[in-house]
Protein backbone atom coordinates (compact mmCIF):
# COMPACT_ATOMS: atom_id res chain seq x y z
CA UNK A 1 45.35 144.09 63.07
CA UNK A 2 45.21 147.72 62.94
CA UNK A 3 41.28 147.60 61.58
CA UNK A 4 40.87 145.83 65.27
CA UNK A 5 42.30 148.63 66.92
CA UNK A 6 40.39 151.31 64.82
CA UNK A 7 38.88 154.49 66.30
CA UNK A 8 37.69 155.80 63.10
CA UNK A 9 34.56 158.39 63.58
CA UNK A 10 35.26 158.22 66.89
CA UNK A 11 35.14 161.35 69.03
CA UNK A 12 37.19 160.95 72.15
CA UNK A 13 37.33 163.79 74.62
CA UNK A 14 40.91 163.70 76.78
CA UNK A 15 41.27 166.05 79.77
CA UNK A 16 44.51 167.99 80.64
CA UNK A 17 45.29 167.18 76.88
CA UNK A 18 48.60 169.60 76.95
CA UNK A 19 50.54 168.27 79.41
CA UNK A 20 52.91 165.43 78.99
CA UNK A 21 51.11 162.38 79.00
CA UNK A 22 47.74 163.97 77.48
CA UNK A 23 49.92 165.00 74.73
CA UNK A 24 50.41 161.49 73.60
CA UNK A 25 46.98 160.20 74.09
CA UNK A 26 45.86 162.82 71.86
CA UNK A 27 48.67 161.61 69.53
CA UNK A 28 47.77 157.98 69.51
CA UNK A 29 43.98 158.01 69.60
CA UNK A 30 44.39 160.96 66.02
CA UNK A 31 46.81 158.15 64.49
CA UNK A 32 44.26 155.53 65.05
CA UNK A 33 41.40 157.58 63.64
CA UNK A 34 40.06 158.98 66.16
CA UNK A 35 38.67 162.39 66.48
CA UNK A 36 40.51 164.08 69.92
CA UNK A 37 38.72 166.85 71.86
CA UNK A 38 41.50 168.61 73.63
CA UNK A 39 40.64 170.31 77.22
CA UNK A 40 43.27 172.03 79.06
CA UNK A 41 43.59 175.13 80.93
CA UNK A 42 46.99 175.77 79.37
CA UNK A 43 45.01 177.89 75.88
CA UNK A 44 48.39 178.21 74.29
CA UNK A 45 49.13 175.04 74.34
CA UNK A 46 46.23 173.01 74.11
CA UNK A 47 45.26 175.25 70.72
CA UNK A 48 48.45 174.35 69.27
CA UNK A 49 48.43 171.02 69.79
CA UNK A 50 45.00 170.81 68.22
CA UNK A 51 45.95 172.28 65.32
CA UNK A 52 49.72 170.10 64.95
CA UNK A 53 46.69 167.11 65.11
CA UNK A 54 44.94 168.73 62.64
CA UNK A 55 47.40 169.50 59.88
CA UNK A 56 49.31 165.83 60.80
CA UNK A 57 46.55 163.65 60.76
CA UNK A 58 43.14 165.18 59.19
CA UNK A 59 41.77 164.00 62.31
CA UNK A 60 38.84 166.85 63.06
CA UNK A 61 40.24 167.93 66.41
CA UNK A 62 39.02 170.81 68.56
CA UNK A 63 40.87 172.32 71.65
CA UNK A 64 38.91 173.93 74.84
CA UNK A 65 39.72 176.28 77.40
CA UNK A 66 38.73 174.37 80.71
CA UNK A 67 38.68 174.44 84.16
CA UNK A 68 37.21 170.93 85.12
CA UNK A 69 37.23 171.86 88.30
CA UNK A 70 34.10 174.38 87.31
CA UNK A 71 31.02 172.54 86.71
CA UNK A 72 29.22 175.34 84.54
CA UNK A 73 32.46 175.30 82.37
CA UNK A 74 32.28 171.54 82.19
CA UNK A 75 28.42 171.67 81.03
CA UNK A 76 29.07 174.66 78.79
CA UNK A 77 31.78 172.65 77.18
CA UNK A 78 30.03 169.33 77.07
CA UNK A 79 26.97 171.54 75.04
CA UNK A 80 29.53 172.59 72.63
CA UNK A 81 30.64 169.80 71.43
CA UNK A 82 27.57 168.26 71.31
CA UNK A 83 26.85 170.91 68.86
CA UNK A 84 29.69 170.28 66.90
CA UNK A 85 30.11 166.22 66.94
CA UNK A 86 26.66 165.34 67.57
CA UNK A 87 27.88 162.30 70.30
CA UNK A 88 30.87 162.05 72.49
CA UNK A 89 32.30 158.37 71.96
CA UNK A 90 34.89 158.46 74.80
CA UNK A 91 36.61 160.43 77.49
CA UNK A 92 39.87 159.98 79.13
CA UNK A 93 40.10 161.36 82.69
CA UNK A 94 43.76 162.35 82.42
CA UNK A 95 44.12 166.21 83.83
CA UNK A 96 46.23 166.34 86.95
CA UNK A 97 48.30 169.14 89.00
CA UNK A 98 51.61 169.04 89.98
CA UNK A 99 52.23 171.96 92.50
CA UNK A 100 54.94 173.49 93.92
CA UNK A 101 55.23 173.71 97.52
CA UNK A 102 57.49 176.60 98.92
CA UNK A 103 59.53 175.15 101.55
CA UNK A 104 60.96 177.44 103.88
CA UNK A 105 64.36 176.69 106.15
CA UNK A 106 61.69 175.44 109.00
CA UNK A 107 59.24 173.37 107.05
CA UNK A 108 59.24 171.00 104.57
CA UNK A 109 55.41 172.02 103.29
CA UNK A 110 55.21 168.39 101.48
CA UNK A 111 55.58 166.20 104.69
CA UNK A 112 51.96 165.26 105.91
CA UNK A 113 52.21 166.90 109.08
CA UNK A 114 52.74 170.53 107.46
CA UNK A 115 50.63 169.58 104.25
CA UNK A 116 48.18 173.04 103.88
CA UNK A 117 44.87 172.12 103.91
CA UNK A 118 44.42 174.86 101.28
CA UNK A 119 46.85 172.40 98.80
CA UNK A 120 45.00 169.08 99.39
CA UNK A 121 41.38 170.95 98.28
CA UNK A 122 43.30 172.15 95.37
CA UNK A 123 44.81 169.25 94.36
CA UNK A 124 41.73 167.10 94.88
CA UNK A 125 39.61 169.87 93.27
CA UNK A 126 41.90 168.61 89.90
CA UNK A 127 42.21 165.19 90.42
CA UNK A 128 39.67 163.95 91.56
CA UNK A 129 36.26 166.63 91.43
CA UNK A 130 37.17 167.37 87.62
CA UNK A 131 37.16 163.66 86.58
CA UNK A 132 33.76 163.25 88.58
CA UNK A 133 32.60 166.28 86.86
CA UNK A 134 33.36 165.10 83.35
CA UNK A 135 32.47 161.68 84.06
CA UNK A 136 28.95 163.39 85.26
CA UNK A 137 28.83 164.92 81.70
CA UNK A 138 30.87 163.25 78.91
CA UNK A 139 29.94 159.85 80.62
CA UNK A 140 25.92 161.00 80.29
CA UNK A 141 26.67 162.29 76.54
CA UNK A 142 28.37 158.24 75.93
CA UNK A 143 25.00 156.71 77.80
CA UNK A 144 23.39 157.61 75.04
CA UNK A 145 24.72 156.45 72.27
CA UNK A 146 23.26 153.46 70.90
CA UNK A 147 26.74 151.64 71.15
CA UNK A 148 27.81 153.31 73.90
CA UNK A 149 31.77 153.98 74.31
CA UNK A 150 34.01 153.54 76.84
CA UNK A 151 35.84 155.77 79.83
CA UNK A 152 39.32 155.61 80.46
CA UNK A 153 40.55 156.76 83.92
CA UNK A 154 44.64 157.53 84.71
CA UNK A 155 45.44 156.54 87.59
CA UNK A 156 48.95 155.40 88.63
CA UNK A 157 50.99 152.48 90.04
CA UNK A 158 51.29 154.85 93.02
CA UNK A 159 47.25 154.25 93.12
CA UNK A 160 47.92 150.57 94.36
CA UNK A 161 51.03 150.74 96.15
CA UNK A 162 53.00 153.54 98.29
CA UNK A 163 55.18 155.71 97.73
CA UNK A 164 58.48 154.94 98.24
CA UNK A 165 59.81 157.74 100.15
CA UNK A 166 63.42 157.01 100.35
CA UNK A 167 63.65 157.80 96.50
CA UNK A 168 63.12 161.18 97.55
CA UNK A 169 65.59 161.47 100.54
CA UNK A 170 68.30 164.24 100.52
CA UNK A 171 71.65 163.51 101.56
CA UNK A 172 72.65 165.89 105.26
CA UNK A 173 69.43 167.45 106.51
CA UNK A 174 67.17 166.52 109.14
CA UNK A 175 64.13 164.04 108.82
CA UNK A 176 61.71 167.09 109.46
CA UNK A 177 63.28 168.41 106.20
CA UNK A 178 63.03 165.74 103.93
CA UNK A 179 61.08 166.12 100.73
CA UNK A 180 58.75 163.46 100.02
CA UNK A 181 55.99 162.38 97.47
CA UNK A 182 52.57 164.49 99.02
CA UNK A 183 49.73 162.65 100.32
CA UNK A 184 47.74 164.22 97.95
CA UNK A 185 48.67 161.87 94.78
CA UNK A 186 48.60 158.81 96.68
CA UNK A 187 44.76 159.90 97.45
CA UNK A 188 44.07 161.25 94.00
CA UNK A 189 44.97 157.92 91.96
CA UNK A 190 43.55 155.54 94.45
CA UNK A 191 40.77 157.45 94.28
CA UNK A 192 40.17 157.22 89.98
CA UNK A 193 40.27 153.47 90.85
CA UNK A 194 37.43 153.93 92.79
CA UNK A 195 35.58 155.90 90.53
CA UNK A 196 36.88 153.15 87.53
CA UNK A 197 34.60 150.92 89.56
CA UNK A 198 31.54 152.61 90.45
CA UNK A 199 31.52 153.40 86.77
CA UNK A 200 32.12 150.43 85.54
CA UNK A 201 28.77 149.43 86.64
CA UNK A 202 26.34 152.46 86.40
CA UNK A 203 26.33 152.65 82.75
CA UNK A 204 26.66 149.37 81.87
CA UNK A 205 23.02 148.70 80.68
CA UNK A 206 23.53 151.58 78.19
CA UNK A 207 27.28 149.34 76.84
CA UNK A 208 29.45 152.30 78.90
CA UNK A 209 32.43 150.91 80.22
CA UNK A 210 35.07 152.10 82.12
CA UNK A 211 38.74 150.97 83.26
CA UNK A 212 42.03 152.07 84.36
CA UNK A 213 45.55 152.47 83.79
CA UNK A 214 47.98 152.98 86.67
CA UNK A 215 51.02 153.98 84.73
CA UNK A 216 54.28 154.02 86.01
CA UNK A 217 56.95 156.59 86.24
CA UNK A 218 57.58 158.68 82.68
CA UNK A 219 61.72 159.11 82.17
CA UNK A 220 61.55 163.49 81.62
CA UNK A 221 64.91 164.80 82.68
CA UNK A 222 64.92 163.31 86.42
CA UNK A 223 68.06 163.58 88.21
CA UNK A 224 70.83 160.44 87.17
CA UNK A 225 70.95 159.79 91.06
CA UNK A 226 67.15 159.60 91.49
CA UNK A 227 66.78 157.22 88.01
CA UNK A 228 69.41 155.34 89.34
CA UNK A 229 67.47 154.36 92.43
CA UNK A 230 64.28 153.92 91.06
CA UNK A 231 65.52 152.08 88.30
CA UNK A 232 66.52 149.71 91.19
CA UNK A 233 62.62 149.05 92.00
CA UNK A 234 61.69 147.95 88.52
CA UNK A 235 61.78 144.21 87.02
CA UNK A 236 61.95 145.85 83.17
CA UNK A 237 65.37 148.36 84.90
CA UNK A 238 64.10 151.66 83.41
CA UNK A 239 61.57 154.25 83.87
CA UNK A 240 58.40 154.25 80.51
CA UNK A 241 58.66 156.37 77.39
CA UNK A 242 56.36 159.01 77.06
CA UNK A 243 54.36 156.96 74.29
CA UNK A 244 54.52 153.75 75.60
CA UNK A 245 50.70 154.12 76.84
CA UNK A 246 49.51 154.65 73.42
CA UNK A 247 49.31 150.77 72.69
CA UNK A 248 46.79 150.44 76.20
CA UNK A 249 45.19 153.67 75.48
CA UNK A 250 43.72 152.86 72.55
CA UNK A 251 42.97 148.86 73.13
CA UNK A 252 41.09 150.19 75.69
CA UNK A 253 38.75 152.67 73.69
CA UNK A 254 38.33 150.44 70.68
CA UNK A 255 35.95 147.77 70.59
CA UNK A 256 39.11 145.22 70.71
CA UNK A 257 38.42 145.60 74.27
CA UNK A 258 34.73 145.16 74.91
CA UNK A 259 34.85 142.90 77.45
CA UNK A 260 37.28 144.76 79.56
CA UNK A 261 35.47 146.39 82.13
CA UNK A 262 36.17 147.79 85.75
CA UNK A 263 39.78 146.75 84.90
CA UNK A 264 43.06 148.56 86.73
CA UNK A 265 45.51 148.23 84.39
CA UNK A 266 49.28 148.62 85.88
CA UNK A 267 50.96 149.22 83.28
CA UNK A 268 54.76 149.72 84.95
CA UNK A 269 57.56 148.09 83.64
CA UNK A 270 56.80 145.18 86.80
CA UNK A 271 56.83 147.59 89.78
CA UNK A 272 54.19 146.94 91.26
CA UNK A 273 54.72 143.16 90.88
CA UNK A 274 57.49 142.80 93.39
C-alpha cells in the first residue's frame, strides 16, 4: 500500500509552507518521497523547516522567500526552480492570512458593517490573488509535463457552509461589539472552490488535475469554553489534529487518485454533514 501512495521524484511546491497546516503538508508529502518546495514569507521559518526536511528525510527540499501576492516574485520563483528541478509535479495552494483587527471601545472592526475595505483587499490579495498567481505559474510549469501532476487547493468547511457566529459571542457586551468570524474567510475559501473547478477543467487535456480539501477546525490552544461549543457542532465530538490531512494530502497528489478531479473534499470530523 504505501508504493500506491508514493510521491517518489516528485517535486511538489506548497505555499505558506511555515505556518501550521503547511508545516505538515510539507511533512507528509517528504515522508512519502516527495521532494517539497517551501514558499513562505516567514524566511526564518520557512528556511528552517527546509532544512529539518532535509536532514530528516533526504528529501531534496528548497525553501523561498515569497510574496504570492507579487506576480514578478511568483515568476522569478517559478524560473528558479525550474532551474533547479527541471519540472514542477504539484502545487498546493495553502498560504493564508490571519489578521488582527484592532477593535476600539466603539467598533468591533470584524463585524461586516465596520469591515475596512483596506483589510478585505489584503486578505483577498493572500487568499485568493496568490493562489491564482501560482496556479497561473506552477499550474503552466505541471501542463507540461508529459504526465502532468495534480493541484491541490485548501479551502475549508467554512467554504461550504457559514460561519457559525454564536461560537464567537462574548458574554455582557452589546451586539455592535461582538466579535465574529470576518467576511473575508468565508469569501476566500468559497472562492478556492471555485478556482478547484475552473481548474479542474483547463488543464485537463495536458492530465492536470485539480481538487479540494475544506478542512475543518485544527485543535491549537483555543479557549476550553470555545472547544466546548464547537465540539457541540461535530458528529466525530472534537476539533482535527494538525496531521490528520496528511492521509488526503497525499492521496490526492499521487496517482492513487487519478480519477479524482474537480473534487471538494470536506474533510471535518462530520460538520458539515448535519
Amino acid at each position: 500500500m504505501q508504493k500506491l501512495f508514493d510521491l517518489s521524484d516528485k517535486v511538489i511546491v506548497i505555499t505558506g509552507a511555515a505556518g501550521l497546516l503547511g508545516k505538515q503538508h510539507s511533512i507528509a508529502i517528504a515522508r512519502s518521497g516527495g521532494s517539497p518546495i517551501l514558499l513562505d514569507i516567514n524566511k526564518d521559518e520557512v528556511h528552517k523547516l527546509s532544512e529539518k526536511l532535509n536532514n530528516d528525510f533526504d528529501c531534496n527540499s528548497s525553501s523561498y522567500v515569497l510574496d504570492i501576492t507579487d506576480e514578478k516574485q511568483v515568476k522569478n520563483v517559478s524560473l528558479k526552480i525550474m532551474n533547479k528541478y527541471n519540472r514542477v509535479d504539484g502545487l498546493v495552494n495553502n498560504a493564508a492570512i490571519n489578521p488582527k483587527i484592532e477593535n476600539n471601545d466603539k467598533k468591533n472592526f470584524s463585524r461586516l458593517e465596520n469591515f475596512p475595505l483596506q483589510a478585505w483587499i489584503d486578505d483577498i490579495a493572500v487568499g485568493l490573488t496568490g493562489s491564482f498567481l501560482c496556479s497561473k505559474y506552477f499550474g503552466a510549469l505541471i501542463s507540461k509535463n508529459t504526465n502532468g501532476g495534480s493541484i491541490v487547493n485548501i479551502s475549508s468547511d467554512l467554504g461550504i457552509m457559514a460561519p457559525d457566529q454564536r461560537l464567537y459571542k462574548v458574554p455582557g457586551i452589546s451586539d455592535e461589539l461582538q466579535p465574529v468570524k470576518p467576511v473575508t474567510y468565508s469569501v476566500i475559501k468559497s472562492g478556492l472552490i471555485g478556482l478547484t473547478r475552473y481548474l479542474s477543467t483547463y488543464w485537463i487535456d495536458k492530465n492536470v488535475r485539480c481538487n479540494a480539501i475544506c478542512p475543518g477546525g485544527v485543535e491549537n490552544n483555543q479557549p476550553s469554553d470555545f472547544l466546548c461549543e464547537v465540539e457541540k457542532r461535530i458528529p466525530m465530538g472534537r476539533l482535527a489534529n494538525a496531521d490528520e490531512y496528511q492521509g488526503t494530502l497525499i492521496w490526492m497528489l499521487s496517482k492513487e487518485s487519478s480519477y479524482l478531479n474537480g473534487a471538494i473534499i470536506p474533510v471535518d470530523g462530520g460538520r458539515t454533514a448535519w
